[in-house]
PDB file of N, CA and C in Angstrom:
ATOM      1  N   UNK A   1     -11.960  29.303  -6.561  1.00  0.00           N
ATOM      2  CA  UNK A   1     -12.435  30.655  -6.771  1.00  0.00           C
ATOM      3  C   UNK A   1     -13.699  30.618  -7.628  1.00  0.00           C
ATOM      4  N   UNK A   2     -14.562  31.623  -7.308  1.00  0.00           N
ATOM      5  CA  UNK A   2     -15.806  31.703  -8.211  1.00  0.00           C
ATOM      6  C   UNK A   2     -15.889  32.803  -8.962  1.00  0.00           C
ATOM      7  N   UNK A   3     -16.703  33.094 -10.012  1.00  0.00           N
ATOM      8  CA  UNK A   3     -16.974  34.105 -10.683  1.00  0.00           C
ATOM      9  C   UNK A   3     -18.489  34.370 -10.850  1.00  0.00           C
ATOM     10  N   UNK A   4     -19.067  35.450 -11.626  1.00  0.00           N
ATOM     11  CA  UNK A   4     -20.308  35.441 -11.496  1.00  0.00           C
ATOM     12  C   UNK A   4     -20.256  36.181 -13.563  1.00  0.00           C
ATOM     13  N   UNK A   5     -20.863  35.547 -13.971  1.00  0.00           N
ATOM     14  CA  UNK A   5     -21.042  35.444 -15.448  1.00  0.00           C
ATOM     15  C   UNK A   5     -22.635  35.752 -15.756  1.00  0.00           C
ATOM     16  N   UNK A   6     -22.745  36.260 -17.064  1.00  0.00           N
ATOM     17  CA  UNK A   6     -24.334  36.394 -17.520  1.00  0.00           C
ATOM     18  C   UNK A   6     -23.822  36.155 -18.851  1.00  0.00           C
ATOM     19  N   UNK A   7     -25.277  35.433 -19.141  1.00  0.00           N
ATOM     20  CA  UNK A   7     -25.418  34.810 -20.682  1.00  0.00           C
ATOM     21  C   UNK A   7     -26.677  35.685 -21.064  1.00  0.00           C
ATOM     22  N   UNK A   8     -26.648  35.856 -22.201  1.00  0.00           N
ATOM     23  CA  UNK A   8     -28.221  36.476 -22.694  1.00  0.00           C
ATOM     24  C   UNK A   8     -28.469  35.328 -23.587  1.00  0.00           C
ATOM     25  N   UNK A   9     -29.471  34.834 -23.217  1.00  0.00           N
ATOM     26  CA  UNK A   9     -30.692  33.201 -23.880  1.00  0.00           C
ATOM     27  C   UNK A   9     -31.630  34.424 -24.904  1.00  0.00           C
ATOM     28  N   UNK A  10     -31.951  33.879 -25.596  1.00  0.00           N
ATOM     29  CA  UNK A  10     -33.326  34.230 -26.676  1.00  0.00           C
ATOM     30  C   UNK A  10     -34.223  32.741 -26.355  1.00  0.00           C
ATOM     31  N   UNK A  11     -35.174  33.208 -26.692  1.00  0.00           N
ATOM     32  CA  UNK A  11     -36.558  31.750 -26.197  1.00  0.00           C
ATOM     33  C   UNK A  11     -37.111  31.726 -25.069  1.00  0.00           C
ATOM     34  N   UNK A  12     -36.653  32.613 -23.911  1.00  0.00           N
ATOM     35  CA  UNK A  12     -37.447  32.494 -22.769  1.00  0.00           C
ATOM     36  C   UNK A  12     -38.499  32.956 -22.781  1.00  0.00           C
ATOM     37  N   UNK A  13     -39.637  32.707 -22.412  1.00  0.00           N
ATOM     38  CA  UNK A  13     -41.444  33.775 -22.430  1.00  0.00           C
ATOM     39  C   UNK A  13     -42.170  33.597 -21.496  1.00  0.00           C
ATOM     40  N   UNK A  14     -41.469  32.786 -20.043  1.00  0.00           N
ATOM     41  CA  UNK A  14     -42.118  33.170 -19.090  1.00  0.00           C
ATOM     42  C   UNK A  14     -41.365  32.860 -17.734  1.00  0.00           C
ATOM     43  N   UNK A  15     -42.390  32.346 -16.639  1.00  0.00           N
ATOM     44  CA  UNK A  15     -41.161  31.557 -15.592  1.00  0.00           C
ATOM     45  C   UNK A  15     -40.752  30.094 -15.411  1.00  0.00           C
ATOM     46  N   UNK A  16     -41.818  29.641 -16.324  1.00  0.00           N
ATOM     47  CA  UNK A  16     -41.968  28.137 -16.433  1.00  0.00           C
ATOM     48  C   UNK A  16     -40.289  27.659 -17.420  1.00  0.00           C
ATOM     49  N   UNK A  17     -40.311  29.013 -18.313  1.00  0.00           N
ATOM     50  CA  UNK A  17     -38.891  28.895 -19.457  1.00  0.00           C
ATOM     51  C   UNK A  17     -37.444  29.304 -17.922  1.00  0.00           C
ATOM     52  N   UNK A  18     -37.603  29.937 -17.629  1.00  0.00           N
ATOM     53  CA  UNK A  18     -36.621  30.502 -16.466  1.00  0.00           C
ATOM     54  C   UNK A  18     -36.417  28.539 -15.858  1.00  0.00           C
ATOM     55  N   UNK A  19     -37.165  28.636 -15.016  1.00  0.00           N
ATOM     56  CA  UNK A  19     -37.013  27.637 -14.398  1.00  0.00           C
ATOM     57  C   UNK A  19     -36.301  26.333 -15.277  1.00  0.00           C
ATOM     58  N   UNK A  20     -36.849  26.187 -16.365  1.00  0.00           N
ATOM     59  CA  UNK A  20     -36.174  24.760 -17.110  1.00  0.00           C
ATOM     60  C   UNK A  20     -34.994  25.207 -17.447  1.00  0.00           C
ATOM     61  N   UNK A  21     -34.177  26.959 -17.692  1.00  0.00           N
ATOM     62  CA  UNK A  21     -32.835  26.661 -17.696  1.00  0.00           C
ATOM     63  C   UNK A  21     -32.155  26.662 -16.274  1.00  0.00           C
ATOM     64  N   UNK A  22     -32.130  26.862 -15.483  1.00  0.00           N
ATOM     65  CA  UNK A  22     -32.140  27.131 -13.956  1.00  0.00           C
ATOM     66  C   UNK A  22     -31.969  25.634 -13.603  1.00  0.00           C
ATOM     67  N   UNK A  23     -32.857  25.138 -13.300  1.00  0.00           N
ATOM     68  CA  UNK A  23     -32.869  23.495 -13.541  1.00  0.00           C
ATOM     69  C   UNK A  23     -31.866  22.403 -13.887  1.00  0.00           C
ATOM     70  N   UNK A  24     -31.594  23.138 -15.324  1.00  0.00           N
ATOM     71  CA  UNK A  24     -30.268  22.285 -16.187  1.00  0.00           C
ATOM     72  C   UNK A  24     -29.598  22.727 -15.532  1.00  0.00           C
ATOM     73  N   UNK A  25     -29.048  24.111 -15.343  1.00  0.00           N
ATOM     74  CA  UNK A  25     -27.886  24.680 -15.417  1.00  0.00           C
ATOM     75  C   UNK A  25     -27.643  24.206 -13.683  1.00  0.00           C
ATOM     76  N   UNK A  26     -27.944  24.251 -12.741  1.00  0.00           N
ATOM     77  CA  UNK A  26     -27.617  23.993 -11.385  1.00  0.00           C
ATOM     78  C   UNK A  26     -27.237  22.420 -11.605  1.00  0.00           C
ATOM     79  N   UNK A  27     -27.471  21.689 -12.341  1.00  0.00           N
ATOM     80  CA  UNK A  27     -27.132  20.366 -12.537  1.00  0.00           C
ATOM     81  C   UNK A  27     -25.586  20.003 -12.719  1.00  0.00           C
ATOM     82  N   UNK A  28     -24.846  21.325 -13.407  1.00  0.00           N
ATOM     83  CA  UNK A  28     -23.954  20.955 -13.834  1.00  0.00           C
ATOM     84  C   UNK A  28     -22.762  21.516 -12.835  1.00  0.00           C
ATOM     85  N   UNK A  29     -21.707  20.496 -12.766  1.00  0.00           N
ATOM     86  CA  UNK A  29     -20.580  20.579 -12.114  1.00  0.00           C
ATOM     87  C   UNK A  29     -19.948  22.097 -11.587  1.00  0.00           C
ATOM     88  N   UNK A  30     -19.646  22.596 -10.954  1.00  0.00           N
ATOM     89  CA  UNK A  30     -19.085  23.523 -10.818  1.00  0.00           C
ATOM     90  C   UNK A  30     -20.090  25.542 -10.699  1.00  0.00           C
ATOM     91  N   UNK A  31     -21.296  24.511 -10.618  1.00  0.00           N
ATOM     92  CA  UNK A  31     -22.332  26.005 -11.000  1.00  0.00           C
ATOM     93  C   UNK A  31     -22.692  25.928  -9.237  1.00  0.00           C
ATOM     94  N   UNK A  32     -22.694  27.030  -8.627  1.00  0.00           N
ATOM     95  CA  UNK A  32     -23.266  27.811  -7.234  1.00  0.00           C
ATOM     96  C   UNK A  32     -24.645  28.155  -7.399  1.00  0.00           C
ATOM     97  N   UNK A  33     -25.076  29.309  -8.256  1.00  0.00           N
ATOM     98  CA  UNK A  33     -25.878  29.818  -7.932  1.00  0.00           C
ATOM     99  C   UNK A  33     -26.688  29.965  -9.513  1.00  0.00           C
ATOM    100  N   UNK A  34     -27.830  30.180  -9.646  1.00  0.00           N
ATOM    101  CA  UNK A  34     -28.329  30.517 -11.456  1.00  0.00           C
ATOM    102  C   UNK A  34     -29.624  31.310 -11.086  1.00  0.00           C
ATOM    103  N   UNK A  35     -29.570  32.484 -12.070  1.00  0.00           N
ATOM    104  CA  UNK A  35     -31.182  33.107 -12.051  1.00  0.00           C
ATOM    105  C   UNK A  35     -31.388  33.927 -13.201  1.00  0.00           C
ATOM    106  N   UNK A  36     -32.405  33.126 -13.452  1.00  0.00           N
ATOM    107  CA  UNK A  36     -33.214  33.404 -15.288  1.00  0.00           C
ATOM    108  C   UNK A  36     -33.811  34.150 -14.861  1.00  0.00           C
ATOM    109  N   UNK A  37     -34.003  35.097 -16.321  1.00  0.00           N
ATOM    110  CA  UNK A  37     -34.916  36.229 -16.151  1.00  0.00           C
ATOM    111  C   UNK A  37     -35.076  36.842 -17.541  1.00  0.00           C
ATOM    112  N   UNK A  38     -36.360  35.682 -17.805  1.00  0.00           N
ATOM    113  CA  UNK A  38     -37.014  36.096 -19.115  1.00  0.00           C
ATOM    114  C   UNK A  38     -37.388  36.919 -19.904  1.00  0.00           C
ATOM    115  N   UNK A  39     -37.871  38.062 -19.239  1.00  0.00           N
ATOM    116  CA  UNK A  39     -37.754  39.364 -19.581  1.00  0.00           C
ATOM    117  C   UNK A  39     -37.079  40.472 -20.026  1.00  0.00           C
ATOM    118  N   UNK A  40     -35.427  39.689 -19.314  1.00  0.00           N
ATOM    119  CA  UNK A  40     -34.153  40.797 -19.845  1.00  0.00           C
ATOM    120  C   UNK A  40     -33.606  39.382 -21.109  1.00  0.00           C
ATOM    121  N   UNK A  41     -34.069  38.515 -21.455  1.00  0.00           N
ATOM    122  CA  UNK A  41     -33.266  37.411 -22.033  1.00  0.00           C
ATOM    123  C   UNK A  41     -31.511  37.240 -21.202  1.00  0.00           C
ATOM    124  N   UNK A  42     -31.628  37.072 -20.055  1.00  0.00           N
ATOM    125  CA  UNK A  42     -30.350  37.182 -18.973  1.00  0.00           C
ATOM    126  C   UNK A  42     -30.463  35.721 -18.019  1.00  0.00           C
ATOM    127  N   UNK A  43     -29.526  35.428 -18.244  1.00  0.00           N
ATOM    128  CA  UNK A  43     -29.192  34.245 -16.873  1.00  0.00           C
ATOM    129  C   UNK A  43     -27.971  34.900 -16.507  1.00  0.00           C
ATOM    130  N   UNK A  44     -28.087  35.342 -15.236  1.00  0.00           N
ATOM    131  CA  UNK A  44     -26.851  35.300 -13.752  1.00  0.00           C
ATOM    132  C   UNK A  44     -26.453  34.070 -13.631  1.00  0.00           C
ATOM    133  N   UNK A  45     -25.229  33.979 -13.251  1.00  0.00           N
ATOM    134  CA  UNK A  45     -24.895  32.255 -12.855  1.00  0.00           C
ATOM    135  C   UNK A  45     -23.249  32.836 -12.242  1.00  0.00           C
ATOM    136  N   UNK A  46     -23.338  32.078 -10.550  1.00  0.00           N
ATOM    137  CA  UNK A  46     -22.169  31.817 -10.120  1.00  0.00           C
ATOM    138  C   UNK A  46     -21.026  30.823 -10.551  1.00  0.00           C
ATOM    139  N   UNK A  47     -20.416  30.830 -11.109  1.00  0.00           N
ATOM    140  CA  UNK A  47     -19.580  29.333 -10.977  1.00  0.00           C
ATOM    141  C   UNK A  47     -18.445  29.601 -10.749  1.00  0.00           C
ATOM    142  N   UNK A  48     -17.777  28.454 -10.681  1.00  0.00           N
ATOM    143  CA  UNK A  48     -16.344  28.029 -10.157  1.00  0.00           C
ATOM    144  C   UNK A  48     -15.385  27.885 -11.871  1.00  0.00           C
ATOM    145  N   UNK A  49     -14.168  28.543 -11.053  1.00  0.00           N
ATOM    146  CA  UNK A  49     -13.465  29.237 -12.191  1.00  0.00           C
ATOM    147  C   UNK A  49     -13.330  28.238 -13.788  1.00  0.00           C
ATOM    148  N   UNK A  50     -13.816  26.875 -13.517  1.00  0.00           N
ATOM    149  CA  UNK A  50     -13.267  25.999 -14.170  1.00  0.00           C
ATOM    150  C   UNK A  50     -14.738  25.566 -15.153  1.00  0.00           C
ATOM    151  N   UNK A  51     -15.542  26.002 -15.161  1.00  0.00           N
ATOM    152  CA  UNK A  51     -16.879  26.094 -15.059  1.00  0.00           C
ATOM    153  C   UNK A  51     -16.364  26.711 -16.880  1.00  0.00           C
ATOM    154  N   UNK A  52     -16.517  25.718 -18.015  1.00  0.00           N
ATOM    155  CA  UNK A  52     -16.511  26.388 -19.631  1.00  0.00           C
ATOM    156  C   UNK A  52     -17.646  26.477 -19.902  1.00  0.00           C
ATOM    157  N   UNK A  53     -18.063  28.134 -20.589  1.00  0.00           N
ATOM    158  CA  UNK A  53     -18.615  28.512 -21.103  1.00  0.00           C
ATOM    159  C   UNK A  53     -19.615  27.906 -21.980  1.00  0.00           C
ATOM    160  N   UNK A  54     -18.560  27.136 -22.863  1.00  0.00           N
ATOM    161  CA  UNK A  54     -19.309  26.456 -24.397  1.00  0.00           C
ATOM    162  C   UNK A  54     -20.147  24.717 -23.429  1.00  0.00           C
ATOM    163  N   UNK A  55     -19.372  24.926 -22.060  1.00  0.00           N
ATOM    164  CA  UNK A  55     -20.925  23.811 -21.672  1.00  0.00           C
ATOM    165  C   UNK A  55     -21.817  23.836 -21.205  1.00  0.00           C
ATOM    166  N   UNK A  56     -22.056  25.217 -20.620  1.00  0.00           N
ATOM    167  CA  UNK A  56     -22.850  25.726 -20.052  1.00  0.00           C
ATOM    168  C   UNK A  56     -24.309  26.232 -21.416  1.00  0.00           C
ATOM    169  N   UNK A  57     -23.585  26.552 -22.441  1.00  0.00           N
ATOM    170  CA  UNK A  57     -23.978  26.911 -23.520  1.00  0.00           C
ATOM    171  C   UNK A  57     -25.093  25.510 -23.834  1.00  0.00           C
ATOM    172  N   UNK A  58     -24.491  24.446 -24.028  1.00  0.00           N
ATOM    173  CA  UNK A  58     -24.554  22.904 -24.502  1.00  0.00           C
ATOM    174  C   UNK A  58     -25.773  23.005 -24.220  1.00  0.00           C
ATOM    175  N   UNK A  59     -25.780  23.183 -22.362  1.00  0.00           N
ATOM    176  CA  UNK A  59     -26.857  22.775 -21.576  1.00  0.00           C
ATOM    177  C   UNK A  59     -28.052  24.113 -22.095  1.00  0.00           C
ATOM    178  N   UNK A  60     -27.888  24.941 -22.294  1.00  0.00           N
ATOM    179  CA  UNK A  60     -28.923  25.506 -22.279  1.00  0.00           C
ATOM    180  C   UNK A  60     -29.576  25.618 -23.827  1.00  0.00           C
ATOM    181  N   UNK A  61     -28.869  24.888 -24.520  1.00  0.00           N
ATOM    182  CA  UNK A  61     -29.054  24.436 -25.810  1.00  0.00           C
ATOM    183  C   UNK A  61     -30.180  23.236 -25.804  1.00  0.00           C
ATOM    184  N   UNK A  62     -29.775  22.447 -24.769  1.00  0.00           N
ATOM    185  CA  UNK A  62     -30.173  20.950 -25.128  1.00  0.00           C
ATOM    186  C   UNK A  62     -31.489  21.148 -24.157  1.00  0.00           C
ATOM    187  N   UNK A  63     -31.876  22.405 -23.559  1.00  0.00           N
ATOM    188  CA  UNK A  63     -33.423  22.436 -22.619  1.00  0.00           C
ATOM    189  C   UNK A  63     -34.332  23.650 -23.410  1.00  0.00           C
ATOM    190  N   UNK A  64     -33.775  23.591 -24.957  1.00  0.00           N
ATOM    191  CA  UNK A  64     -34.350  24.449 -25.868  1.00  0.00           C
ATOM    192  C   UNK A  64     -34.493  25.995 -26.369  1.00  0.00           C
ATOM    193  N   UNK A  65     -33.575  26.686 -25.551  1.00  0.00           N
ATOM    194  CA  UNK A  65     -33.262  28.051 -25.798  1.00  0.00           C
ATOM    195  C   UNK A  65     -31.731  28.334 -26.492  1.00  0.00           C
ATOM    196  N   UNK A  66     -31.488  28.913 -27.137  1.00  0.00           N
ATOM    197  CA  UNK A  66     -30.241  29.884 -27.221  1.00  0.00           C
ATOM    198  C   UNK A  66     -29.179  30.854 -26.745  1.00  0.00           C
ATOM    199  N   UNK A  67     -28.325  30.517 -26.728  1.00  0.00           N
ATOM    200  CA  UNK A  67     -26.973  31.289 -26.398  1.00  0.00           C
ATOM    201  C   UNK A  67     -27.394  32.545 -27.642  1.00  0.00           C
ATOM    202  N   UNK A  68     -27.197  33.806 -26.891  1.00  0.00           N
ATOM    203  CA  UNK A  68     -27.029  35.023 -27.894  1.00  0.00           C
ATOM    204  C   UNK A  68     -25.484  35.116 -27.737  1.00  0.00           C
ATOM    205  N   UNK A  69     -24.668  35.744 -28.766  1.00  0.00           N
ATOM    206  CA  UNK A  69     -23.224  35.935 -28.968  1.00  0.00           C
ATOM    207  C   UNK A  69     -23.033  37.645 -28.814  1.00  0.00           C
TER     208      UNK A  69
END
């Protein structure tokens, strides 16, 4: 089963930032679909039910932006 989740990132400022989390995030196990959008500080992302949060987080940590809470 899939779900469809949004994170709000702080640090994005253009499409070049979109794309490098987009990038990571399709890398990782269990992700369908991802779309940044710098402007709302929002990533859409499909994933599969098994798909944790706090690694998805990791990843968008470790390509230089922030998880907002």
């Amino acid at each position: 089963m899939v779900q469809r989740r949004s994170i709000d990132v702080s640090g994005m400022s253009c499409n070049g930032c979109e794309r490098n989390v987009e990038n990571a995030l399709k890398n990782v196990d269990g992700v369908r679909r991802v779309e940044a959008d710098h402007e709302a500080g929002t990533v859409e992302i499909v994933v599969e039910d098994d798909v944790n949060d706090d690694d998805l987080g990791t990843v968008i940590h470790g390509v230089g932006y922030e998880v907002v809470a």
